[in-house]
Protein backbone atom coordinates (compact mmCIF):
# COMPACT_ATOMS: atom_id res chain seq x y z
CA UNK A 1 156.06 19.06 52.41
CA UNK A 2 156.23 16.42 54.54
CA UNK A 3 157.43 12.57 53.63
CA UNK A 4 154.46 11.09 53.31
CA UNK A 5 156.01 7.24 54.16
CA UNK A 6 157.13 6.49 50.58
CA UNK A 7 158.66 3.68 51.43
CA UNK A 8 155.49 1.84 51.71
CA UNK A 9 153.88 3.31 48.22
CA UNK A 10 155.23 1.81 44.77
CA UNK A 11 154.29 4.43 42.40
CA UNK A 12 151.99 3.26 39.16
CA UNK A 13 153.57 3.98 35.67
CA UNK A 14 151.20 6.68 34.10
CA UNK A 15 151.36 7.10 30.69
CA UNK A 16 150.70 10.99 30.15
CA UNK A 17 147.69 12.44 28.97
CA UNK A 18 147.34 14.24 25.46
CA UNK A 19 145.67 16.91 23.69
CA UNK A 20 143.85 17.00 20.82
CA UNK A 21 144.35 20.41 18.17
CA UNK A 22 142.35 23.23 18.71
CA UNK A 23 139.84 25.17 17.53
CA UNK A 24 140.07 28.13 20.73
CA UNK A 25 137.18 26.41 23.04
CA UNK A 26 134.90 29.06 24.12
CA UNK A 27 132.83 29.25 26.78
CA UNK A 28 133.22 28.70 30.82
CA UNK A 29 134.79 26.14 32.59
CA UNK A 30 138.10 26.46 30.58
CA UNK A 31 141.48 27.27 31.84
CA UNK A 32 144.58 27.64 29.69
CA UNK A 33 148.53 27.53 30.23
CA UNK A 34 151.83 27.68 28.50
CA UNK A 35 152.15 25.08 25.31
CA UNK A 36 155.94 24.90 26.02
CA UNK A 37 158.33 24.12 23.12
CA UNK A 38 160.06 20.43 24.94
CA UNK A 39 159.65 17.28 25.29
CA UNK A 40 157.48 14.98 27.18
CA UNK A 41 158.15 13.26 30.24
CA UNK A 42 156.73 11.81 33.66
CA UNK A 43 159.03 12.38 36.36
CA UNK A 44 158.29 9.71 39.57
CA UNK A 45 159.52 11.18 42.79
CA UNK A 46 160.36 8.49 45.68
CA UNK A 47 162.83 7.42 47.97
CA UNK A 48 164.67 10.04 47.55
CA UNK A 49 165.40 9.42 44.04
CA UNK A 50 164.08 10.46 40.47
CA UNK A 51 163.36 8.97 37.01
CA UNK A 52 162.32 10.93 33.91
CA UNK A 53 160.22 8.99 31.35
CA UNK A 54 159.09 9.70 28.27
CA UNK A 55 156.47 8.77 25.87
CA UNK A 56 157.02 5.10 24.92
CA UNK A 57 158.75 4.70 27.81
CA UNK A 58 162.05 6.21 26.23
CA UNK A 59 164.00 6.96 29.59
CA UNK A 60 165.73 10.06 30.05
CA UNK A 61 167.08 9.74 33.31
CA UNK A 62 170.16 9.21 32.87
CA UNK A 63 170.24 12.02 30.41
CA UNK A 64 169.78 15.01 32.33
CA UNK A 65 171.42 14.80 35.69
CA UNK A 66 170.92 18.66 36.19
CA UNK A 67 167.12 17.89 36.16
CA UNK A 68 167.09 14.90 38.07
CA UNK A 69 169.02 16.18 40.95
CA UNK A 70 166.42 18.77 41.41
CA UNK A 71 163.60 16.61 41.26
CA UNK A 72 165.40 14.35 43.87
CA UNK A 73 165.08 16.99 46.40
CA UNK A 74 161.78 17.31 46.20
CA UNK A 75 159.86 14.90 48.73
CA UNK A 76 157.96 12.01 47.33
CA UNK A 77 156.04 9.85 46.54
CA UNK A 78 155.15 12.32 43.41
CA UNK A 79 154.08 11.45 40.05
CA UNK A 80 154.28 15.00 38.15
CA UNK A 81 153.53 15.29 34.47
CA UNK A 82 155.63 18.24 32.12
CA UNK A 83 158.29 19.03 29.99
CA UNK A 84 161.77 18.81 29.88
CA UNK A 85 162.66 22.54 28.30
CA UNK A 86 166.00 23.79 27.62
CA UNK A 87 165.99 28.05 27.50
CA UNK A 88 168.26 30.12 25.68
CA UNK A 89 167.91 34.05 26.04
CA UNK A 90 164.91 33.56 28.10
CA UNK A 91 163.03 31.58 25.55
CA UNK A 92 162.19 27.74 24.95
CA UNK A 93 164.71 26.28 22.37
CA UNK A 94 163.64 23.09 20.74
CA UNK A 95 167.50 23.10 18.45
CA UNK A 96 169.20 23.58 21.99
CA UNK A 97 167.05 20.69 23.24
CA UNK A 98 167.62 18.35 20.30
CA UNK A 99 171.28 18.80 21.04
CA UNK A 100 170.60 17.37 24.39
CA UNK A 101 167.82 14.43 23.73
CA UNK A 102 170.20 12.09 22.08
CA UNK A 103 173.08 12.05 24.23
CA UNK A 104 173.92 8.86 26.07
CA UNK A 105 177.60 8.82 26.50
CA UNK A 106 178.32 9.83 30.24
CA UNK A 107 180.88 12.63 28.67
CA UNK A 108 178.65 13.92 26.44
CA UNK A 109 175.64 14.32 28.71
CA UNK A 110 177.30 16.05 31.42
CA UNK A 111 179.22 18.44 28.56
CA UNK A 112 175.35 19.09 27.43
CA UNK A 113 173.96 19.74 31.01
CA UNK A 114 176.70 22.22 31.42
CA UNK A 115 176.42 23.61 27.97
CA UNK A 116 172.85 23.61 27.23
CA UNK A 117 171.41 22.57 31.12
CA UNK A 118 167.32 21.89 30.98
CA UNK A 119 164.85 22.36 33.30
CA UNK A 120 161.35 20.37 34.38
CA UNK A 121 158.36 22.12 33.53
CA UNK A 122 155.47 20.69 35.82
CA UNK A 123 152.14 21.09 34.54
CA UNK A 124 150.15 18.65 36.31
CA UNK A 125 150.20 15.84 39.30
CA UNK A 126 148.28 12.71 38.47
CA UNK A 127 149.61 11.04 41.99
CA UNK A 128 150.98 11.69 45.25
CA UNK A 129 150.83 9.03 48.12
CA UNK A 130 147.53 8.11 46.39
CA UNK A 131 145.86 8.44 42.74
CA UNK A 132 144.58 12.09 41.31
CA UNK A 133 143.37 10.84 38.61
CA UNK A 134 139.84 11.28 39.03
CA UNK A 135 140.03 14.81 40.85
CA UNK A 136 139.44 17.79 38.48
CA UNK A 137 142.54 19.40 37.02
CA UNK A 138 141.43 22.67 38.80
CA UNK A 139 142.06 20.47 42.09
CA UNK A 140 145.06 19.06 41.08
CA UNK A 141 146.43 22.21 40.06
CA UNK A 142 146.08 23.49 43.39
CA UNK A 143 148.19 20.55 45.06
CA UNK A 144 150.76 21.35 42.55
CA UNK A 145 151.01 24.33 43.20
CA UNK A 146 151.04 24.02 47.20
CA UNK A 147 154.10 21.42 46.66
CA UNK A 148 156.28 25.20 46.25
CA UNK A 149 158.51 22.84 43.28
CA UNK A 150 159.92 26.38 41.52
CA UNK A 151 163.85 25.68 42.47
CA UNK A 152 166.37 25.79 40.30
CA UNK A 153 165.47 23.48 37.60
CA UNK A 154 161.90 23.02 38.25
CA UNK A 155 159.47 25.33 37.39
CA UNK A 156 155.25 25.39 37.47
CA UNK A 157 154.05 27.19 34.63
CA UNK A 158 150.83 30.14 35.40
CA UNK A 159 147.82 28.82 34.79
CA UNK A 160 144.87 31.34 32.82
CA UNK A 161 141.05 31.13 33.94
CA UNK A 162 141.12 33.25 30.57
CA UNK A 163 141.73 31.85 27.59
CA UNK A 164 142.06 34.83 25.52
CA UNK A 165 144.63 36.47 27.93
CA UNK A 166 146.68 33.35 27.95
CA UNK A 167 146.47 33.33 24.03
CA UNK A 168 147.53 37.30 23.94
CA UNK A 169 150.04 36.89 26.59
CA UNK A 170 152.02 33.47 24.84
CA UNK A 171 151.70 35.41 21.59
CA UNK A 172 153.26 38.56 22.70
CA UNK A 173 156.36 36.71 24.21
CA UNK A 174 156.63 34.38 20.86
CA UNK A 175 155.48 31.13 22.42
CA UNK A 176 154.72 27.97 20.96
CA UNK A 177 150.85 28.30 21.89
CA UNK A 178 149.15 27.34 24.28
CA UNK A 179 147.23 24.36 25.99
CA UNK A 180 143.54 24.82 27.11
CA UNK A 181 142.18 22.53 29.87
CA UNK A 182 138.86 21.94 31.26
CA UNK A 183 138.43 22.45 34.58
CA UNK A 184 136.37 20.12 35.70
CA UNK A 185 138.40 17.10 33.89
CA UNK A 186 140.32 14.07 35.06
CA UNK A 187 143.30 12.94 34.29
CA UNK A 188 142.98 10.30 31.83
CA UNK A 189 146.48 8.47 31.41
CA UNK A 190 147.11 7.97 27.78
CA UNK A 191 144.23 9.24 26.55
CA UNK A 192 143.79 11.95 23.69
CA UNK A 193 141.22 14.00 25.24
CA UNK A 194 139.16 16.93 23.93
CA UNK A 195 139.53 18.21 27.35
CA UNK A 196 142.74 19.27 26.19
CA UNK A 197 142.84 21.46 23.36
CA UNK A 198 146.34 22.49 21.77
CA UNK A 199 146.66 25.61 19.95
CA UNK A 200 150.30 26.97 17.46
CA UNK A 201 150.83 30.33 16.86
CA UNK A 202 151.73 29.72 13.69
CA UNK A 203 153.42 32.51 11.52
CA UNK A 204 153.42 32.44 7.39
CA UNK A 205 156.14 33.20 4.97
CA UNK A 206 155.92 33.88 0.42
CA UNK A 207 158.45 31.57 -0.27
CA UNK A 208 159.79 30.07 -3.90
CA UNK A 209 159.98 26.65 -4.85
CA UNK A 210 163.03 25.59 -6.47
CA UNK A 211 162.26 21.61 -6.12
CA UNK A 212 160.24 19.15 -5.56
CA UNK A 213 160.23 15.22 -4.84
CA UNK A 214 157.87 13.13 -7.05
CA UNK A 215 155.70 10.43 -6.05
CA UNK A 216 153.43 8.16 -7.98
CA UNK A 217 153.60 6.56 -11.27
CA UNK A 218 155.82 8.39 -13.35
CA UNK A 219 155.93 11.32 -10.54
CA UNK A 220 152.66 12.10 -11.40
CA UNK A 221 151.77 14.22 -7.89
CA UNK A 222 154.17 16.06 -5.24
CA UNK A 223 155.58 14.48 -2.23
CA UNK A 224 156.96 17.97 -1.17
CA UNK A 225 158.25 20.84 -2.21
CA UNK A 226 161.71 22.00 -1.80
CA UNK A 227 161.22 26.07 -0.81
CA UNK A 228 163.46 28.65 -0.63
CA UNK A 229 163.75 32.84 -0.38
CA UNK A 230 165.00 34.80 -3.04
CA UNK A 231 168.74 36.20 -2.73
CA UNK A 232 168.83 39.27 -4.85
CA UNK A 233 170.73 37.05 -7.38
CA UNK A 234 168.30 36.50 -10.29
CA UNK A 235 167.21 32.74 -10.31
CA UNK A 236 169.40 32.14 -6.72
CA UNK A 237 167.91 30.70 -3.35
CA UNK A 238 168.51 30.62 0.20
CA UNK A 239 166.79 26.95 1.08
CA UNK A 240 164.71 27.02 3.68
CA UNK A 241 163.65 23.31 4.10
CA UNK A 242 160.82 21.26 2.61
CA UNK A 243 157.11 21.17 2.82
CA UNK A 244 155.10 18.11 2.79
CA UNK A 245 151.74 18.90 4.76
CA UNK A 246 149.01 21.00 4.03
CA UNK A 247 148.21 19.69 0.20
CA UNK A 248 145.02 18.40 -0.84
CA UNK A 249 145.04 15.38 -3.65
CA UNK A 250 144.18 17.16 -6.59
CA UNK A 251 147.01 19.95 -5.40
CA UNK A 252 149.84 17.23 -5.48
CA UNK A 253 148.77 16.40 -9.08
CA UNK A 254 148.32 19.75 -10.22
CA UNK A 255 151.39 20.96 -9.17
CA UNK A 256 153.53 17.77 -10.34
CA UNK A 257 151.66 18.58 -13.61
CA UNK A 258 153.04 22.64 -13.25
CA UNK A 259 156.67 22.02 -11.74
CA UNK A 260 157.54 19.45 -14.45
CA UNK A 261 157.24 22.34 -16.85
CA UNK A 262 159.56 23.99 -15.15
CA UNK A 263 162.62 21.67 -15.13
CA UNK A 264 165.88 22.09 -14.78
CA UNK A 265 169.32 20.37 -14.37
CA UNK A 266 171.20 22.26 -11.68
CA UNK A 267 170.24 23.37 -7.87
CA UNK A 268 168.90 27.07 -7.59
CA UNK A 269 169.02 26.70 -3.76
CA UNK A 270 172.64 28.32 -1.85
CA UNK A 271 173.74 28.75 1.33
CA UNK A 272 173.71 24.60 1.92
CA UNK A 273 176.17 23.59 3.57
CA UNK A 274 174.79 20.09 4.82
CA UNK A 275 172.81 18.85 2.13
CA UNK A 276 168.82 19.47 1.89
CA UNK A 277 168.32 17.20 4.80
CA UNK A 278 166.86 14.31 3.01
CA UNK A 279 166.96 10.90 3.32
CA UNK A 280 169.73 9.64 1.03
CA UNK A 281 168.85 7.97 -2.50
CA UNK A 282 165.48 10.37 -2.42
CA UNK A 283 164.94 11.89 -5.99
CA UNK A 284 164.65 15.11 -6.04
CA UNK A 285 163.91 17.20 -9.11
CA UNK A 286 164.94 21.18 -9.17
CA UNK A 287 163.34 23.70 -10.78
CA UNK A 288 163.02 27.10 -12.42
CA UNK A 289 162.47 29.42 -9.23
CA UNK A 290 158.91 30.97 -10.51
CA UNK A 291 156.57 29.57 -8.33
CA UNK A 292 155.44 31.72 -5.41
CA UNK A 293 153.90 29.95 -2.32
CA UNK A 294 152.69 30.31 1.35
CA UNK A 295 152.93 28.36 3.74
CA UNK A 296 152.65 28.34 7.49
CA UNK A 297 155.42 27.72 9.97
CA UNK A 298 156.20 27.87 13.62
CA UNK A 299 159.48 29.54 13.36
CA UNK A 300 162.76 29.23 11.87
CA UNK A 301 165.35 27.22 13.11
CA UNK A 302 168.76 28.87 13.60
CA UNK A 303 170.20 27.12 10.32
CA UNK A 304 166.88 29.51 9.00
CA UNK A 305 164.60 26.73 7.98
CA UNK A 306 161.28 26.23 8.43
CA UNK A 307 160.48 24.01 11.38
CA UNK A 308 157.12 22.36 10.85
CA UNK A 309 156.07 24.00 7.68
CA UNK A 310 152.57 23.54 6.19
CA UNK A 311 151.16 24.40 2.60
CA UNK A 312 148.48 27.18 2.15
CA UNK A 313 148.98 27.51 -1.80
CA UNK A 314 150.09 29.23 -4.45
CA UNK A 315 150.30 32.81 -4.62
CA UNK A 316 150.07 35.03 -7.85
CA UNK A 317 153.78 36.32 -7.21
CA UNK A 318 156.07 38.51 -5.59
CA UNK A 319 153.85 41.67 -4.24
């Protein structure tokens, strides 16, 4: 692509576009693509040089200098939208990422680019030498994909005009989910648009609680429950995080009202090495392991806890 005289263009700050949670739209005029398992960031392309921004304008270019250099040989002016993803064993890794997203020391980052190095995932281009932002994103997908970005740290995801095969096809290969787009829609910077429609695959798991942390007077309803699978050991658990989403009012009080019944002194949860990962002076109270539960998850971390578990309920018991 040719320079397109970026030294006369001063690229506008976008702030990126966001999707609202699903149900699967149905129906023409939808296409779908990869809901990739990173972070957030606008990378502006010009004058030869790079920056990565994030959402609230957290900047992360001076964090990944592996991605940056790739975007800096790509000719500008460019405003791309994506993610920055790292990939371990040909799979997204959000624990590899986190180890990356907080490093500011110059040491450090370059020890994570070589350790753990990222890549840009460009999904969509909001502005070259002038504004895309009211072209459809089928037309701006096209001039992202003409700009020929997949290089070594850069990549442009495949796009679905079917949103069931791009639902099979993420599902088979253990993907987040995925991210369905209407065709015909603009770009609207900061917006949380029903154009965009975000969907988890979201797995469940029977787990057993073995604590809880009360809240209101007198902990009179559940905050969240402290979860666990069993060892083999009787009354023994291998912790598997906590779960605070997915409960309904009267479910926090009835099952304050259940667990206090089941009180007891000592931890049944092993294998925890760095604490339950709670904030420190938090109560918690442990429990008798008899309570069986399900909850949904997106996958297990490789400590094996839950990452972004969600209640479903109570469950009659082992099966």
């Amino acid at each position: 692509m040719a320079s397109r005289g970026s030294a006369q263009i001063r690229l506008p700050h976008i702030e990126p576009m966001l999707a609202t949670t699903g149900p699967l739209p149905s129906g023409p005029g939808w296409c779908a693509e990869v809901k990739w398992d990173g972070v957030r960031a606008i990378a502006y392309l010009e004058d030869g040089r790079a920056r990565l921004i994030g959402r609230a304008d957290t900047d992360y270019t001076a964090r990944f200098p592996e991605v940056v250099a790739a975007l800096a040989g790509v000719p500008g002016p460019l405003v791309l939208d994506g993610e920055l993803v790292v990939m371990q064993g040909g799979m997204p890794s959000f624990a590899a990422l986190q180890g990356r997203i907080h490093r500011t020391r110059p040491a450090s980052v370059q020890a994570g680019a070589r350790s753990a190095p990222a890549l840009f995932v460009a999904f969509d281009v909001p502005h070259t030498d002038r504004p895309l932002l009211t072209e459809p994103y089928r037309r701006r997908r096209a001039v992202l994909e003409g700009l020929e970005l997949d290089r070594p740290g850069l990549r442009v995801p495949p796009t679905w005009e079917s949103v069931i095969d791009a639902v099979a096809w993420t599902r088979e290969h253990r993907l987040e989910g995925v991210i369905c787009k209407r065709a015909d829609s603009p770009y609207r910077p900061g917006a949380r648009s029903r154009d965009w429609v975000k969907i988890k695959h979201l797995r469940t798991a029977d787990v057993v609680i073995g604590g809880w942390l009360p809240g209101g007077p007198g902990g009179t309803t559940v905050r969240a429950v402290l979860v666990g699978a069993p060892t083999g050991e009787p009354g023994r658990l291998l912790y598997a995080g906590s779960v605070g989403t997915g409960f309904t009012g009267p479910e926090r009080r009835a099952l304050a009202a259940a667990l206090r019944r089941l009180d007891q002194s000592t931890s049944p949860f092993t294998g925890v090495r760095a604490g339950l990962g709670l904030p420190r002076g938090v109560e918690v109270r442990f429990v008798r392991p008899e309570l069986h539960a399900e909850v949904e998850f997106l996958e297990l971390t490789p400590a094996a806890r839950l990452r972004q578990p969600v209640w479903r309920g109570l469950r009659a018991g082992p099966s």
